[in-house]
N, C-alpha and C. Protein backbone atom coordinates (compact mmCIF):
# COMPACT_ATOMS: atom_id res chain seq x y z
N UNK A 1 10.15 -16.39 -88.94
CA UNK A 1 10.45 -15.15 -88.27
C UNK A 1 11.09 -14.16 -89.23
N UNK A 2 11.96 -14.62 -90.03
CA UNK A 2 12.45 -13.46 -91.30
C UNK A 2 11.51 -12.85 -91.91
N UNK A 3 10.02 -13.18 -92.32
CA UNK A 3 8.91 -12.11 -92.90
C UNK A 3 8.56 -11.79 -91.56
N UNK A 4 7.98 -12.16 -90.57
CA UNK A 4 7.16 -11.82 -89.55
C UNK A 4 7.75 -11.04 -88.58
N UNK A 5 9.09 -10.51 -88.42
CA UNK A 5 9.63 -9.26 -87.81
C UNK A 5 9.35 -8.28 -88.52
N UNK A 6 9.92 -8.48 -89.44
CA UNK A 6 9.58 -7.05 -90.35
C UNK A 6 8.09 -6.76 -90.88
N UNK A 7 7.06 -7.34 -91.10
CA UNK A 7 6.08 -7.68 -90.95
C UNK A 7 5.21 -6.56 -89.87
N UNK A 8 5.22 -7.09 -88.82
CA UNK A 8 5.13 -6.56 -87.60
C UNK A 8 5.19 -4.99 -86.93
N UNK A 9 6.71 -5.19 -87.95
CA UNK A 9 7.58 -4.04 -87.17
C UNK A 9 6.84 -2.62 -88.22
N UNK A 10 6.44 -3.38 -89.27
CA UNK A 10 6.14 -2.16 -90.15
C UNK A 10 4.33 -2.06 -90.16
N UNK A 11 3.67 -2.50 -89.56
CA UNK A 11 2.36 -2.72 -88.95
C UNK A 11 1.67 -1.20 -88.55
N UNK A 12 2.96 -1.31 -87.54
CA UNK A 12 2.32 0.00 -86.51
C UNK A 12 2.48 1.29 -87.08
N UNK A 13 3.97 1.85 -88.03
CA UNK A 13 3.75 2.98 -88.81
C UNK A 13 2.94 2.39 -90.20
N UNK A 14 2.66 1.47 -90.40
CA UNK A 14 1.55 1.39 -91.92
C UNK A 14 0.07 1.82 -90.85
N UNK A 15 -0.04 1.62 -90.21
CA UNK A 15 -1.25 1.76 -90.03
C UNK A 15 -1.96 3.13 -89.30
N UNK A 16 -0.62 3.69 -88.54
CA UNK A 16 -0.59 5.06 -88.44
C UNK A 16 -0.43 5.91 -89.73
N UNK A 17 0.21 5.70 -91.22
CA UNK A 17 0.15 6.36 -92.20
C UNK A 17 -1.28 6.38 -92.86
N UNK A 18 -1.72 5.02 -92.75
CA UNK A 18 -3.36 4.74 -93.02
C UNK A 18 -4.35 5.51 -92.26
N UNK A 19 -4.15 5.91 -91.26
CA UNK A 19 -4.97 6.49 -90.00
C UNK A 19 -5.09 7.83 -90.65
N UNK A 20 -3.78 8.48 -90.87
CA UNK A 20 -3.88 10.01 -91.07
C UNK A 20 -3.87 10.31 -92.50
N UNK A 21 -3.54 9.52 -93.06
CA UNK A 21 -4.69 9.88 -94.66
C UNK A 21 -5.92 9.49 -94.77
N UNK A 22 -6.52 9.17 -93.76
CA UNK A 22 -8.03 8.98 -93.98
C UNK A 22 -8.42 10.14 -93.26
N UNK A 23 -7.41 10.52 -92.09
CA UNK A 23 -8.19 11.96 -91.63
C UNK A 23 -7.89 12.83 -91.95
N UNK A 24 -7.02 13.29 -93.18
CA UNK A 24 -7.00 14.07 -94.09
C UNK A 24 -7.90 14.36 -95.21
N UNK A 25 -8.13 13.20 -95.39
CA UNK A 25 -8.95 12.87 -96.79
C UNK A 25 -10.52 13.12 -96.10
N UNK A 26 -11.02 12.79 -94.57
CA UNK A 26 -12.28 13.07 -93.98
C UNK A 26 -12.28 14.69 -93.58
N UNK A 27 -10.97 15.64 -93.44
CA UNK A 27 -10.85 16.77 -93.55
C UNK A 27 -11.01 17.53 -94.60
N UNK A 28 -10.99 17.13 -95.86
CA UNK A 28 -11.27 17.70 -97.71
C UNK A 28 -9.56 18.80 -97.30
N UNK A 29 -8.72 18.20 -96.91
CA UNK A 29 -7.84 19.00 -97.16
C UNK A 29 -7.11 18.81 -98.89
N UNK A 30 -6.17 19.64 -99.04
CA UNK A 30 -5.77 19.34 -100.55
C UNK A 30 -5.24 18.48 -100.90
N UNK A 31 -4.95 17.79 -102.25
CA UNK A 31 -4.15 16.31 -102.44
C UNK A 31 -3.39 16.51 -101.99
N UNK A 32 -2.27 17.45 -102.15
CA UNK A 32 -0.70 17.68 -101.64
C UNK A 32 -0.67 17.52 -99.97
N UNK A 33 -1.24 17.25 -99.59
CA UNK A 33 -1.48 16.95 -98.33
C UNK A 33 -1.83 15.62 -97.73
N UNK A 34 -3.17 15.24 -98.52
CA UNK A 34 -3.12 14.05 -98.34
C UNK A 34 -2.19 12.99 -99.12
N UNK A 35 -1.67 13.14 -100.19
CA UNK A 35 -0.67 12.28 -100.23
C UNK A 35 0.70 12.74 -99.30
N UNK A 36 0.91 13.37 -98.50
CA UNK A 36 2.79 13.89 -98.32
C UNK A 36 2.36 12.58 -97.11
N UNK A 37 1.07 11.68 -96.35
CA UNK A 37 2.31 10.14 -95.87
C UNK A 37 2.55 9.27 -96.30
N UNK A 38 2.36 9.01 -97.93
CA UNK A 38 2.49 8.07 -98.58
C UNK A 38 3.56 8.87 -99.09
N UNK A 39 3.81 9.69 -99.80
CA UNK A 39 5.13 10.30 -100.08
C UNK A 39 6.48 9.44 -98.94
N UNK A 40 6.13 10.15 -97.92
CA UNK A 40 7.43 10.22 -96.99
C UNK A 40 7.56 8.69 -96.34
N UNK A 41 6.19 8.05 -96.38
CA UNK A 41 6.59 5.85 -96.18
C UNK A 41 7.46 5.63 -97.62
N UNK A 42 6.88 5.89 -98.95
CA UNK A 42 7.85 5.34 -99.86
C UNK A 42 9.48 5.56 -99.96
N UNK A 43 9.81 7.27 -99.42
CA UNK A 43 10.97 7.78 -99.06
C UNK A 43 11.76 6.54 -98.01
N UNK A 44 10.80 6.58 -97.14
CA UNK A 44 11.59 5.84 -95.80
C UNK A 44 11.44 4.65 -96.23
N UNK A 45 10.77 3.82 -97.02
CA UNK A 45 10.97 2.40 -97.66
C UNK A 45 11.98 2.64 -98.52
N UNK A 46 12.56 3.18 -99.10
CA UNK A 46 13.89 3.55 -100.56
C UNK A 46 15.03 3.71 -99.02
N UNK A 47 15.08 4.43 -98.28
CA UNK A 47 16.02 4.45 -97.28
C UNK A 47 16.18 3.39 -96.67
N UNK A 48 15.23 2.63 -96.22
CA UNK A 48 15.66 1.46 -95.42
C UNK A 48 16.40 0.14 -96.76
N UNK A 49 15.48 0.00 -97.66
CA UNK A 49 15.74 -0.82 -98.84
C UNK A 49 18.04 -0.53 -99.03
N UNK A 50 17.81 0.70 -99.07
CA UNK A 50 19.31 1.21 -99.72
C UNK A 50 20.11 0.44 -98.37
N UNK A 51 19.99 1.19 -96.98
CA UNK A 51 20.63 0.58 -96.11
C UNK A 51 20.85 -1.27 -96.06
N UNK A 52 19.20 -1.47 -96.09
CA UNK A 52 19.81 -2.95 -96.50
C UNK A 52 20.76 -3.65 -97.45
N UNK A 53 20.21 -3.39 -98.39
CA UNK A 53 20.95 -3.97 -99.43
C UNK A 53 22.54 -3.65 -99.73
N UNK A 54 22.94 -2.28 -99.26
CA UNK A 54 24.05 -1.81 -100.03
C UNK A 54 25.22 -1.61 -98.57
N UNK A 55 24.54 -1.45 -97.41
CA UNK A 55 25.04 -1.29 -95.97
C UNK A 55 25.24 -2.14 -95.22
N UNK A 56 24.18 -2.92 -94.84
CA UNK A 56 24.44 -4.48 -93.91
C UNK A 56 24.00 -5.78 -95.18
N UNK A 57 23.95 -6.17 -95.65
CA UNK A 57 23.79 -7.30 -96.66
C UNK A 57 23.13 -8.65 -95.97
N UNK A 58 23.45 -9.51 -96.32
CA UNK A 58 23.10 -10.73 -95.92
C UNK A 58 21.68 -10.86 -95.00
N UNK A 59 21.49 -11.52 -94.48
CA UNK A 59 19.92 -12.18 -93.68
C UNK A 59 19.78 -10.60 -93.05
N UNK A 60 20.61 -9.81 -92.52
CA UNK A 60 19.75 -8.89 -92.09
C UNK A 60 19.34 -7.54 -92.92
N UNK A 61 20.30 -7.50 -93.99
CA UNK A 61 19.65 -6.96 -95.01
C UNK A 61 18.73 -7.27 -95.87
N UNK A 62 18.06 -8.62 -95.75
CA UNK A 62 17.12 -8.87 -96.50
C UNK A 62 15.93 -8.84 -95.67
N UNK A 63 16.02 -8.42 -93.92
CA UNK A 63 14.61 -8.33 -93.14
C UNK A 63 14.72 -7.14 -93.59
N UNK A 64 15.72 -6.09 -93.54
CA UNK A 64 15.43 -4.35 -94.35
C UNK A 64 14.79 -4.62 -95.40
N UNK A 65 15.07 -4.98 -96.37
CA UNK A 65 13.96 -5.47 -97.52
C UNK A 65 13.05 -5.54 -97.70
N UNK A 66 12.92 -6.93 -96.65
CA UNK A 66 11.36 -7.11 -96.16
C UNK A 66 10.42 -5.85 -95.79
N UNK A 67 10.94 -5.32 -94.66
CA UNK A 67 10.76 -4.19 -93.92
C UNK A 67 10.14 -3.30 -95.09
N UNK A 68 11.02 -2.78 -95.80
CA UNK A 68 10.77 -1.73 -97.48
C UNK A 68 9.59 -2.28 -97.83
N UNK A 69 9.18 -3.41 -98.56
CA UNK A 69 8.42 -3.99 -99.31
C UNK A 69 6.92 -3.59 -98.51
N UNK A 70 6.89 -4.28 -97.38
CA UNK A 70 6.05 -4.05 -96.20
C UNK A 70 5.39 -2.47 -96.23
N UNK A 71 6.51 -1.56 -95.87
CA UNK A 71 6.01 -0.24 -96.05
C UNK A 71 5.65 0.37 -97.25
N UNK A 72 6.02 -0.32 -98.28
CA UNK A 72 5.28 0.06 -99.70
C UNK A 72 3.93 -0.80 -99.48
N UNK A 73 3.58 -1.65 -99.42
CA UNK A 73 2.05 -2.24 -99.25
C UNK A 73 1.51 -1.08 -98.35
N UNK A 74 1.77 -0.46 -97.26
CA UNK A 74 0.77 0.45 -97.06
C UNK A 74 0.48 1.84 -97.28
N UNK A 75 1.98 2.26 -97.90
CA UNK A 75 1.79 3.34 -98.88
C UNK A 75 1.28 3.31 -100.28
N UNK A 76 0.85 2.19 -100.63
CA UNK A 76 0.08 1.88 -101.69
C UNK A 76 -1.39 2.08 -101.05
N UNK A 77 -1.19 1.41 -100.21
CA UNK A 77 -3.30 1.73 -99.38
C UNK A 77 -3.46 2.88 -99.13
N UNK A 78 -2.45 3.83 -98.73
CA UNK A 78 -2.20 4.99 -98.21
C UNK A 78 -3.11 5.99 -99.30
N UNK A 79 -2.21 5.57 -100.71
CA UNK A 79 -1.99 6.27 -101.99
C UNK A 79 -3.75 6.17 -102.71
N UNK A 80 -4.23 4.81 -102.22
CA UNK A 80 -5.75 4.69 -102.92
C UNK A 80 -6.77 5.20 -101.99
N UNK A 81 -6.14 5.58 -100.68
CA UNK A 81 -6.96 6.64 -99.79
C UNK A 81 -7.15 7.56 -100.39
N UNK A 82 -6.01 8.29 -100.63
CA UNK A 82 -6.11 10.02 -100.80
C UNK A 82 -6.47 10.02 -101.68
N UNK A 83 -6.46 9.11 -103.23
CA UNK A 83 -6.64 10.02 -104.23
C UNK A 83 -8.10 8.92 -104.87
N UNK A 84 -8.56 8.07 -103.95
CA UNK A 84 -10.11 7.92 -103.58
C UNK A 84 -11.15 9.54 -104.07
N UNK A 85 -12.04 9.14 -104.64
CA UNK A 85 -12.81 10.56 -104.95
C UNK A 85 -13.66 10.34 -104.19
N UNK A 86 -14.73 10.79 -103.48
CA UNK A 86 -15.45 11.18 -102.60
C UNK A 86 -16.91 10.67 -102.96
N UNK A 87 -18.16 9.73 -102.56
CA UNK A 87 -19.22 9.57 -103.13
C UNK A 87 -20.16 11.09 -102.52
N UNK A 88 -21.02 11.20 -103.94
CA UNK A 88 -21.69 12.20 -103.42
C UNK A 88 -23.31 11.58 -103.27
N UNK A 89 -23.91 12.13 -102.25
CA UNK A 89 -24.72 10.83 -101.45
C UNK A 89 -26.09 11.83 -101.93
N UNK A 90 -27.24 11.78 -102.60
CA UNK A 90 -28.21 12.37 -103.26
C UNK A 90 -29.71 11.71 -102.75
């Protein structure tokens, strides 16, 4: 249960950050755009990470951790969305 809460818990905004950089990126809007939700998951993974580690400590600062780590795996998928180049189909 210590990976699989946090796990879980970070599921539903990874996959809503995944959702809307693909419909950014299916919009041809500009990079600065399609990256700002991988921007603002890595922000909020460095915020939760800090709270854990430096604020509550012990077992439940290390599901914050978890939690961080978690939301960097899908701001990394996030990150190879947007800056994905486009096939041009001939």
């Amino acid at each position: 249960m210590m990976l699989g809460g946090p796990f879980l818990s970070a599921v539903i905004p990874g996959i809503l950050v995944t959702i809307l950089t693909w419909w950014f990126r299916k919009k041809e809007l500009s990079i600065l755009v399609k990256l700002l939700p991988c921007v603002l998951t890595v922000v909020a993974a460095g915020v939760l990470f800090y709270i854990g580690f430096v604020r509550i400590r012990g077992f439940e600062g290390a599901a914050y951790g978890f939690l961080a780590f978690f939301l960097l795996v899908f701001a990394f998928i996030s990150l190879l969305i947007a800056t994905k180049s486009p096939k041009i189909n001939k």
